[in-house]
C-alpha atoms as a PDB file:
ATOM      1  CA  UNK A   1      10.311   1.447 -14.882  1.00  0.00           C
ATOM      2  CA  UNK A   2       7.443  -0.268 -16.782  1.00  0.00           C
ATOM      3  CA  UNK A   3       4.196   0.845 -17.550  1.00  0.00           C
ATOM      4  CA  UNK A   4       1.757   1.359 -14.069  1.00  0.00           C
ATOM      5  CA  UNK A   5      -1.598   2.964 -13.521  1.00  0.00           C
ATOM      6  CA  UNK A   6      -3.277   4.034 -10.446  1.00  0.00           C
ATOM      7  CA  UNK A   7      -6.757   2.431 -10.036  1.00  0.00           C
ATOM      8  CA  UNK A   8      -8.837   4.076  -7.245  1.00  0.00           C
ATOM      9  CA  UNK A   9     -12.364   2.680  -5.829  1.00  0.00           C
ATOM     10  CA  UNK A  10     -13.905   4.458  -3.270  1.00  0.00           C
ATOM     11  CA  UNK A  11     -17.528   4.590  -1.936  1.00  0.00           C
ATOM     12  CA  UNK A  12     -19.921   7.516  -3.168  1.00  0.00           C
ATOM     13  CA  UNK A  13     -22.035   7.693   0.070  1.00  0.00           C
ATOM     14  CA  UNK A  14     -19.860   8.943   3.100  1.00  0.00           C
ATOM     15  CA  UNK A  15     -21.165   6.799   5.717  1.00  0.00           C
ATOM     16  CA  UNK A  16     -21.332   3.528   3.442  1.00  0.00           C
ATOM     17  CA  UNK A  17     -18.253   1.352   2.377  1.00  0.00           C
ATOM     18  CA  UNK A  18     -17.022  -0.249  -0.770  1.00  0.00           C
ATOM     19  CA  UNK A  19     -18.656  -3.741   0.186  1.00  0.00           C
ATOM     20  CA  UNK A  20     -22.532  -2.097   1.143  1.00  0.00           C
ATOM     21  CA  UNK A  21     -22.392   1.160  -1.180  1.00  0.00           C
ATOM     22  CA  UNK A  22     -24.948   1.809  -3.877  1.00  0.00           C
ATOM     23  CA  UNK A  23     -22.726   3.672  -5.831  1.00  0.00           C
ATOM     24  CA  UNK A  24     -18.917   3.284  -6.186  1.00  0.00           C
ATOM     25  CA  UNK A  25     -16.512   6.083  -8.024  1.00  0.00           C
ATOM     26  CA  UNK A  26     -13.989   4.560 -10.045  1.00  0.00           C
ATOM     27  CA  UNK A  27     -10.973   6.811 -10.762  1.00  0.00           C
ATOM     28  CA  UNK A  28      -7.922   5.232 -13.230  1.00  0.00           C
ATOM     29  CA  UNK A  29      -5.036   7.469 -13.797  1.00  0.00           C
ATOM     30  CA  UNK A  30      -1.530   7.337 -15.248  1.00  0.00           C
ATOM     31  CA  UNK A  31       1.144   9.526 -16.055  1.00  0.00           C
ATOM     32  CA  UNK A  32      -0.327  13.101 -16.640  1.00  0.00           C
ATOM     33  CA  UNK A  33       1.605  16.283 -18.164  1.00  0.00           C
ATOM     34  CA  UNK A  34       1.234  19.548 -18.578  1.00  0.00           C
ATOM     35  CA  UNK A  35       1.363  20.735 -22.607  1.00  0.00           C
ATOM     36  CA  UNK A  36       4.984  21.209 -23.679  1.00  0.00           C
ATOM     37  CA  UNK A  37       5.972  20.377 -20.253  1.00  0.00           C
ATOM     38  CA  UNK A  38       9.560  19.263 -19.904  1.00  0.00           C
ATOM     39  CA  UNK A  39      11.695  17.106 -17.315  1.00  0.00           C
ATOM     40  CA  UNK A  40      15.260  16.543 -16.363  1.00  0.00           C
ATOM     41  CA  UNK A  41      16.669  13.537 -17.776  1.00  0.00           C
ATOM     42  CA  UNK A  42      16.184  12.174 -14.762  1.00  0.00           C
ATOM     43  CA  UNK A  43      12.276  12.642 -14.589  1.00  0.00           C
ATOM     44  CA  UNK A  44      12.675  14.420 -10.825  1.00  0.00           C
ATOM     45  CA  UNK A  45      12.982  17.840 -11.733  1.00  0.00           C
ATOM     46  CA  UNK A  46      10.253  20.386 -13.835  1.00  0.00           C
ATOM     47  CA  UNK A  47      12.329  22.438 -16.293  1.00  0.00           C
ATOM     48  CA  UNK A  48       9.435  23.767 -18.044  1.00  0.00           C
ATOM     49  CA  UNK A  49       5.884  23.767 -16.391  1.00  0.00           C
ATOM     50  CA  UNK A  50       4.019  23.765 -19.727  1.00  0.00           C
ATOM     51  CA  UNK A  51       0.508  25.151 -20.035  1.00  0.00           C
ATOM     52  CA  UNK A  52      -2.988  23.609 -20.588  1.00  0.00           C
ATOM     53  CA  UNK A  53      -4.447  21.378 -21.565  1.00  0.00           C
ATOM     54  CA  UNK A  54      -2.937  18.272 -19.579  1.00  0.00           C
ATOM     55  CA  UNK A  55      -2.552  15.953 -21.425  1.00  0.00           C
ATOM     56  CA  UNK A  56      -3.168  11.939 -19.589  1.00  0.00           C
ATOM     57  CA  UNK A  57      -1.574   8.356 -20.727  1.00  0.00           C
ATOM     58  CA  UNK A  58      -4.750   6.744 -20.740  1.00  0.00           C
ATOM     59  CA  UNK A  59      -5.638   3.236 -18.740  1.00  0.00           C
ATOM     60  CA  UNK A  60      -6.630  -0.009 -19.875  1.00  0.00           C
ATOM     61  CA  UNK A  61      -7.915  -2.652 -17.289  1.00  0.00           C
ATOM     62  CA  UNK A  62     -10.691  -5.619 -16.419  1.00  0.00           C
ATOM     63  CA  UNK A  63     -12.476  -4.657 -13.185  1.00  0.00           C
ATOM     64  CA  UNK A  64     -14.442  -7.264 -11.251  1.00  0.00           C
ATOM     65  CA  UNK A  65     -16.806  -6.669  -8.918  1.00  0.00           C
ATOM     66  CA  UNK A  66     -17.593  -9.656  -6.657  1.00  0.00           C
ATOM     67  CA  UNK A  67     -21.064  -8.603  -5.610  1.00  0.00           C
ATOM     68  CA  UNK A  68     -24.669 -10.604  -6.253  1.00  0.00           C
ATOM     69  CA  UNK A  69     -26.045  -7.577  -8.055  1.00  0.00           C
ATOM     70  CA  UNK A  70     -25.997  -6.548 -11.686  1.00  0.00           C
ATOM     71  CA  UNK A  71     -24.515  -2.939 -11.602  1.00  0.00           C
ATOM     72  CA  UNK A  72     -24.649  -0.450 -14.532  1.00  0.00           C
ATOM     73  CA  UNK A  73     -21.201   1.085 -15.005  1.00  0.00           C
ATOM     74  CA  UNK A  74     -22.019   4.864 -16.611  1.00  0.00           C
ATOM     75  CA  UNK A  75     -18.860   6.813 -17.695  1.00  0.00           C
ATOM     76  CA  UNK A  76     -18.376  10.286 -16.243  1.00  0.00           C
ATOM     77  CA  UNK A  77     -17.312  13.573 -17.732  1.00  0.00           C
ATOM     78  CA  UNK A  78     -14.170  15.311 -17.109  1.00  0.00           C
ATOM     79  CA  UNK A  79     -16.158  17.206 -14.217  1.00  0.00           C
ATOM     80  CA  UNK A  80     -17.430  13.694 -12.683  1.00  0.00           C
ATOM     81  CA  UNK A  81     -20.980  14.532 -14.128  1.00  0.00           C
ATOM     82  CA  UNK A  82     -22.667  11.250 -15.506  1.00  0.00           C
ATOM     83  CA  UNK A  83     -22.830  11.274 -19.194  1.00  0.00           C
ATOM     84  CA  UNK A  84     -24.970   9.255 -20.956  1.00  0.00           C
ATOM     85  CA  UNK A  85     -22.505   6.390 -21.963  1.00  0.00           C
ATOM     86  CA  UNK A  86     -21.925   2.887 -20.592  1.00  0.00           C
ATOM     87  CA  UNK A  87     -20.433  -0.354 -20.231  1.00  0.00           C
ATOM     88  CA  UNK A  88     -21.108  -3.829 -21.110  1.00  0.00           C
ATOM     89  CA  UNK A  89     -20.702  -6.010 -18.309  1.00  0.00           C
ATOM     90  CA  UNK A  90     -19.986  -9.732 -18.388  1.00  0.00           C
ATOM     91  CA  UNK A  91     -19.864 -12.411 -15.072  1.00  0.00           C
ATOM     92  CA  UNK A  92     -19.362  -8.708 -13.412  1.00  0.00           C
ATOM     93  CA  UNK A  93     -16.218  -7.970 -14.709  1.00  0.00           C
ATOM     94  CA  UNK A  94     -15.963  -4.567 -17.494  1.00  0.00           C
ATOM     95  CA  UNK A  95     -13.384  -2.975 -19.439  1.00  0.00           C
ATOM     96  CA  UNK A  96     -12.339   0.171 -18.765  1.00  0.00           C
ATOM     97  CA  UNK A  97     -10.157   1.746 -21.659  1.00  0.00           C
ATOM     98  CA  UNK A  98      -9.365   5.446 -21.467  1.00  0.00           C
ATOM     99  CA  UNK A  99      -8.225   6.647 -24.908  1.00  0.00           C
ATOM    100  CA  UNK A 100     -11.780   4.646 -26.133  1.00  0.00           C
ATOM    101  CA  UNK A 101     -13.323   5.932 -23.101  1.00  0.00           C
ATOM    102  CA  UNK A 102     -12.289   9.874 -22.884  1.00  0.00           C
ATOM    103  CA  UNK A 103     -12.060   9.810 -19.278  1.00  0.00           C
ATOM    104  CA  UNK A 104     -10.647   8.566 -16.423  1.00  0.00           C
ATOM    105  CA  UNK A 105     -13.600   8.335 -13.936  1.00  0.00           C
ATOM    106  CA  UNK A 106     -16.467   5.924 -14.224  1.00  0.00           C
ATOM    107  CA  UNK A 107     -19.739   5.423 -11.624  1.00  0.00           C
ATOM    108  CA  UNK A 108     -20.866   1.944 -10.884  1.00  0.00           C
ATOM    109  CA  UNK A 109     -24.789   1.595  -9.692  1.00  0.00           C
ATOM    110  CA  UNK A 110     -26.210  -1.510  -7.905  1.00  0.00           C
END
């Protein structure tokens, strides 16, 4: 199996949707383990759980958003808090990159 990522956009505000939200959560994850955790040779069975910290493959991807609006993209802490950091946009597509990034979870404002 080759290299995959999950890439997860959801709405912020509960009674909006992706197409008429203000503010969309991105969330890009790949594999994630445990400290000195260990697998069969397999990969479907835990032999040793590990401890903390957990450590995460980062993600690399282009998002576009196909909207009329300009949205700033801010990059969120490892608690979803916005942190002062952003990304450039261009024709409304960005790059997200995780090990540049530190974090899997981003906040795009319209």
């Amino acid at each position: 199996m080759g290299p995959s990522a999950a890439i997860y956009v959801t709405a912020k505000e509960p009674d909006k949707d992706i197409d008429s939200s203000t503010k969309l959560v991105i969330v890009a994850v790949a594999r994630a383990r445990n400290t000195a955790m260990m697998l069969s040779s397999s990969g479907d069975e835990i032999i040793e759980r590990g401890q903390a910290p957990i450590k995460m493959e980062p993600v690399r991807a282009r998002i576009t958003i196909a909207r009329p609006a300009r949205p700033t993209v801010h990059l969120l802490d490892h608690d979803g808090r916005r942190t002062d950091r952003t990304l450039s946009i261009q024709n409304g597509a960005f790059e997200i990159e995780g090990a540049v990034d530190k974090t899997p979870y981003y906040l795009v404002e319209f």
